[in-house]
Protein backbone atom coordinates (compact mmCIF):
# COMPACT_ATOMS: atom_id res chain seq x y z
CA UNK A 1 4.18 0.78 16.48
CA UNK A 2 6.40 -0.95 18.66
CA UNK A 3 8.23 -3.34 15.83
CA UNK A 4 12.39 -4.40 16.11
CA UNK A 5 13.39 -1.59 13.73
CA UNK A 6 11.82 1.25 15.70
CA UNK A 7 13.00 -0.12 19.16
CA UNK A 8 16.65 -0.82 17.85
CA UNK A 9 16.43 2.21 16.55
CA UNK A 10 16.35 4.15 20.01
CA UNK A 11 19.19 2.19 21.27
CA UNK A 12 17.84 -0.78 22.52
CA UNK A 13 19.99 -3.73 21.72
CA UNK A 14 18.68 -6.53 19.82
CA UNK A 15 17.83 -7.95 16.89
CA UNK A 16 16.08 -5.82 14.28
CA UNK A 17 15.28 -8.63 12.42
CA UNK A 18 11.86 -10.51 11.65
CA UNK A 19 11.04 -13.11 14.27
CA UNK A 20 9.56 -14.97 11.41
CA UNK A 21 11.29 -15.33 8.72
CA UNK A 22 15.01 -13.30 9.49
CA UNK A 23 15.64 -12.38 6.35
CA UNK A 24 14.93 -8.82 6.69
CA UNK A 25 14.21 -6.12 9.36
CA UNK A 26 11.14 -6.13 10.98
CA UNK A 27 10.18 -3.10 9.63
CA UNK A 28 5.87 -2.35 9.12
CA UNK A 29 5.94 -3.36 5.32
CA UNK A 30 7.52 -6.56 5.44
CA UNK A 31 5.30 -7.41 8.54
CA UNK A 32 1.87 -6.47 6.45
CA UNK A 33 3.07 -7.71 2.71
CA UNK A 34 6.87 -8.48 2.39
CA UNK A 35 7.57 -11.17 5.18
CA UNK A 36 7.16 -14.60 3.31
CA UNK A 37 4.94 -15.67 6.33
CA UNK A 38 2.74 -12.98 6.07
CA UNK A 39 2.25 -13.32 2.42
CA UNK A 40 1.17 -16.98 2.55
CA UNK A 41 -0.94 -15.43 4.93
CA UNK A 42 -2.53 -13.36 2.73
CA UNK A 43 -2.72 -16.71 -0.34
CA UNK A 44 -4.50 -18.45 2.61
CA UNK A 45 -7.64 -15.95 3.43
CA UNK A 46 -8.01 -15.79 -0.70
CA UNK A 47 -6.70 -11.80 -1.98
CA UNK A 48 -8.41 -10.85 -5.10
CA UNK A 49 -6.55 -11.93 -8.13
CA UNK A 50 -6.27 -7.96 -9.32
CA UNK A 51 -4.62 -7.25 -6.22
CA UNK A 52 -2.04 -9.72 -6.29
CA UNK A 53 0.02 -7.41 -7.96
CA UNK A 54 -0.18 -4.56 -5.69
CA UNK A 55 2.74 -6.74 -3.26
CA UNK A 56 5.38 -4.59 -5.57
CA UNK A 57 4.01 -1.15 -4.41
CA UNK A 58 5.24 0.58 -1.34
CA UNK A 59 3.62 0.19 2.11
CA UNK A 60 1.33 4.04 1.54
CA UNK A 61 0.66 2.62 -2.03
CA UNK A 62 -0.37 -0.65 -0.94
CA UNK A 63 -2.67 0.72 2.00
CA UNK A 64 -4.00 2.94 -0.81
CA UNK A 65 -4.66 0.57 -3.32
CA UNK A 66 -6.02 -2.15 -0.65
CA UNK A 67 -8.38 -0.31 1.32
């Protein structure tokens, strides 16, 4: 998945950092759940109340828990 950490990471230089909110390196968790942007995303479209929680897991957890 081309996103700024893995690019940065082969020597390309630029900013790593979320386009969004740039807080926080655009890494495939915080684009799914952690970005602020994508989590009002998620309030928006209407997530379950039971899996409201699940936000705190990490990324394999979350897929888990989600799918």
């Amino acid at each position: 998945v081309p996103i700024k950490h893995v690019i940065a990471k082969k020597g390309i230089n630029f900013d790593p950092r979320c386009p969004l909110c740039r807080n926080e390196d655009e890494l495939i968790a915080h684009m799914l759940k952690d970005c602020p942007f994508a989590l009002n995303l998620w309030e928006q479209i209407g997530i379950p109340q039971p899996l409201t929680s699940t936000f705190q897991l990490d990324l394999l957890e979350w897929l888990k828990r989600n799918y």
